[in-house]
Protein backbone atom coordinates (compact mmCIF):
# COMPACT_ATOMS: atom_id res chain seq x y z
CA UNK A 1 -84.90 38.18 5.79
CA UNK A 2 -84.67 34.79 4.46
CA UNK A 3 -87.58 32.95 6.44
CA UNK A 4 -85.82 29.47 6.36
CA UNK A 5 -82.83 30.45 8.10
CA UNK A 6 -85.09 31.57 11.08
CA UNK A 7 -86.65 28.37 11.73
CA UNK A 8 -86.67 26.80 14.91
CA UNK A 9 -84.92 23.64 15.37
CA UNK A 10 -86.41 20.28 16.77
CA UNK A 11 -84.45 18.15 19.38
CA UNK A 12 -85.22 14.44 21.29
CA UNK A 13 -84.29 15.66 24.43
CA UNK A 14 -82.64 12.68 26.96
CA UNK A 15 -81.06 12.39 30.09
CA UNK A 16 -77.55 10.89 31.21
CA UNK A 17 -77.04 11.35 35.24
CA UNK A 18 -79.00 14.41 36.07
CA UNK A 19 -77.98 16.55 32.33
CA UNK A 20 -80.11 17.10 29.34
CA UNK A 21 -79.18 15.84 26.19
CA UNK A 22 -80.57 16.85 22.62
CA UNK A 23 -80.33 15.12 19.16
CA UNK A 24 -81.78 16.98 15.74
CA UNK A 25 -84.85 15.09 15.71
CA UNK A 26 -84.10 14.77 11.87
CA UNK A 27 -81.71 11.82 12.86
CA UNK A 28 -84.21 10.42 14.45
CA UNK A 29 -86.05 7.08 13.70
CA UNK A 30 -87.83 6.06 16.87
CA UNK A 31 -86.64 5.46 20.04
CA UNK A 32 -87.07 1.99 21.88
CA UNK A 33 -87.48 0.46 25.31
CA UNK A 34 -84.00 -2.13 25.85
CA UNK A 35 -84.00 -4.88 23.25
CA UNK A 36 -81.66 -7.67 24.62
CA UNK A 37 -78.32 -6.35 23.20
CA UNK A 38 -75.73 -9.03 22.12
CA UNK A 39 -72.69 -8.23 22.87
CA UNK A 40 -69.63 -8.34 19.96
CA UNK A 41 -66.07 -9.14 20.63
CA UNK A 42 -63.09 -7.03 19.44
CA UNK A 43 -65.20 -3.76 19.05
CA UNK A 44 -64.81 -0.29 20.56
CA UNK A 45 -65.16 -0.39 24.69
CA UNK A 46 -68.54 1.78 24.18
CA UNK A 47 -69.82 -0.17 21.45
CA UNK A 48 -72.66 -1.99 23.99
CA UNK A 49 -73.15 -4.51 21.09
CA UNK A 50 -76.60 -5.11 18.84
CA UNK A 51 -79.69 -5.65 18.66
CA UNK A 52 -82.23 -6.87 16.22
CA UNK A 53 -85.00 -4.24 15.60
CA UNK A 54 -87.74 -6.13 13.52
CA UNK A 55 -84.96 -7.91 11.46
CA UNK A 56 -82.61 -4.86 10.82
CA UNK A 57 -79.04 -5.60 13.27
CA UNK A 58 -78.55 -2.24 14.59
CA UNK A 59 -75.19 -1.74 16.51
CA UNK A 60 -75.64 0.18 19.86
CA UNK A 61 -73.34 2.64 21.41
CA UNK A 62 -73.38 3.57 25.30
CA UNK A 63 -73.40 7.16 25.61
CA UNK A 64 -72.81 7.08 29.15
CA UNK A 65 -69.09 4.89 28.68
CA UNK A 66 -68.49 6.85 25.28
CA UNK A 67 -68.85 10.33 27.68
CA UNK A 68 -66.52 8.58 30.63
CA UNK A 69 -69.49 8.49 32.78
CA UNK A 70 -69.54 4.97 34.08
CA UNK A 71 -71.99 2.06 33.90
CA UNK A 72 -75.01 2.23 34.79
CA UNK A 73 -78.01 -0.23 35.98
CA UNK A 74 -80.37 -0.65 32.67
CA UNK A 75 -83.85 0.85 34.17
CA UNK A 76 -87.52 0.85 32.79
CA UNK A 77 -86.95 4.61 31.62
CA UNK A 78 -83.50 2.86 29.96
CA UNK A 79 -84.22 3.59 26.51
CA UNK A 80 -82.11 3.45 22.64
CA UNK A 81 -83.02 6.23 20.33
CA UNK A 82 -82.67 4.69 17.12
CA UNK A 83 -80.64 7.33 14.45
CA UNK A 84 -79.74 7.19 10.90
CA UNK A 85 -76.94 9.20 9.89
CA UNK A 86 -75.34 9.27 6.08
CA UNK A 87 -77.52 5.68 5.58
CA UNK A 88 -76.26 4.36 8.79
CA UNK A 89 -78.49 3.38 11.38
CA UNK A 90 -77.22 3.21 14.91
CA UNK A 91 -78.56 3.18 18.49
CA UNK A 92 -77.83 5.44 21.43
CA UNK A 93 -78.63 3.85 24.71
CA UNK A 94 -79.25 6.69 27.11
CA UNK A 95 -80.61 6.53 30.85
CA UNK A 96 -84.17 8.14 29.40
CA UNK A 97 -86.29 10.04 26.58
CA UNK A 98 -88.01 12.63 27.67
CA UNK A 99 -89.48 14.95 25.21
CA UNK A 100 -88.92 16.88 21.81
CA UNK A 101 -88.38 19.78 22.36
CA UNK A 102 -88.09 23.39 20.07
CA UNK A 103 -85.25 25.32 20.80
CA UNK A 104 -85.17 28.63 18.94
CA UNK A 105 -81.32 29.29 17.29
CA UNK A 106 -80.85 32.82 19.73
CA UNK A 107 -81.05 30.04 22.97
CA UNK A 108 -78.43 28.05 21.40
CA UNK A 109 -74.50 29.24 22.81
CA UNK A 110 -71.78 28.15 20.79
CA UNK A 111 -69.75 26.53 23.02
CA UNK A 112 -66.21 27.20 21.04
CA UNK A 113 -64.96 29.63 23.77
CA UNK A 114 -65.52 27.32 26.55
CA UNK A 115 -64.19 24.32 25.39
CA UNK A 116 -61.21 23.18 23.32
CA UNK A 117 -60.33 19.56 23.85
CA UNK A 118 -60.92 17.35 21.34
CA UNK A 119 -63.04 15.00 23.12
CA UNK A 120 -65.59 17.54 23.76
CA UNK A 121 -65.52 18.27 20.02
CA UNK A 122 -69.07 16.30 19.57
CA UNK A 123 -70.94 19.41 21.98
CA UNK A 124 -72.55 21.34 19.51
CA UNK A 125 -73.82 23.99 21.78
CA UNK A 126 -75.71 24.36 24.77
CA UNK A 127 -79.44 25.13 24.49
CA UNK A 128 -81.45 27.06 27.12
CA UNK A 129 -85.20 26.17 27.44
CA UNK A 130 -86.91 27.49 30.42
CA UNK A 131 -84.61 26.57 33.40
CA UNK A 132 -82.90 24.32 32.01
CA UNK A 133 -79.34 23.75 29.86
CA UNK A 134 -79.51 20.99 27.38
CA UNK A 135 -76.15 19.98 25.86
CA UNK A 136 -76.69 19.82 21.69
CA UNK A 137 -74.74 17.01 20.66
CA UNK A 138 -72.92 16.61 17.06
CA UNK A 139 -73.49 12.99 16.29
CA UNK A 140 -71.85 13.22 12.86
CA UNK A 141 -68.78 14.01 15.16
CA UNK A 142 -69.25 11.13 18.03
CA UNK A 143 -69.50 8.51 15.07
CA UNK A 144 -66.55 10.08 13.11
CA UNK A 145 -64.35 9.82 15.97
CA UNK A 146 -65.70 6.16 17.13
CA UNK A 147 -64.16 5.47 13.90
CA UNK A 148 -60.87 7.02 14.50
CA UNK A 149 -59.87 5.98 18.23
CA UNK A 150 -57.81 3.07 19.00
């Protein structure tokens, strides 16, 4: 067997509410305590604005309003995981970081048979790691359809 398909993948594992959340730690810059975020007019109602990371404006995105969640108080654990994706760089504020974490490909379910509405399209699968379920998000798909709802 190919060796290269059997390689474990890397996630920055984060919290929203009391779930895990992981990222492929290849879209992953760094991850920051808040910046002040100016806030834009006219944009998307989970766009939480931008911020200037040592010169470069980065717009930020509120996971918690893009998932329906709710606001949230900013804490010290409050934290934006800085990601570039296709030579975009964007920022994912998220209630805290936690950990990278390797999650071997058999622990990963696809979640296709569970769910089927298109705004649960950006769940990539659903990782188990010790006693815990960690939700594998598809950011490709959470900024393609930012860019497509009205």
């Amino acid at each position: 067997m190919d060796n290269n398909n059997e390689r474990t993948n890397q996630y920055v594992i984060f919290k929203l509410e009391e779930e895990y959340y992981g990222v492929a730690i290849n879209f992953v810059e760094t991850i920051e305590k808040v910046l002040e975020i100016t806030r834009l007019p006219n944009t998307p109602h989970y766009i939480k604005g931008v911020i200037n990371l040592r010169g470069e404006v980065i717009p930020v995105i509120d996971l918690r309003t893009r998932f329906k969640m709710g606001e949230k108080t900013l804490t010290e654990e409050s934290r934006i995981i800085i990601l570039t994706v296709e030579e975009m760089t964007i920022g994912l504020l998220v209630d805290s970081s936690s950990e990278v974490l390797t999650i071997e490909k058999e622990n990963i379910d696809n979640t296709n048979s569970l769910i089927n509405h298109t705004e649960d399209d950006y769940i990539k699968g659903i990782g188990k790691e010790d006693d815990r379920m960690i939700i594998i998000l598809d950011i490709l798909k959470i900024l393609t359809q930012d860019s497509q709802e009205v």
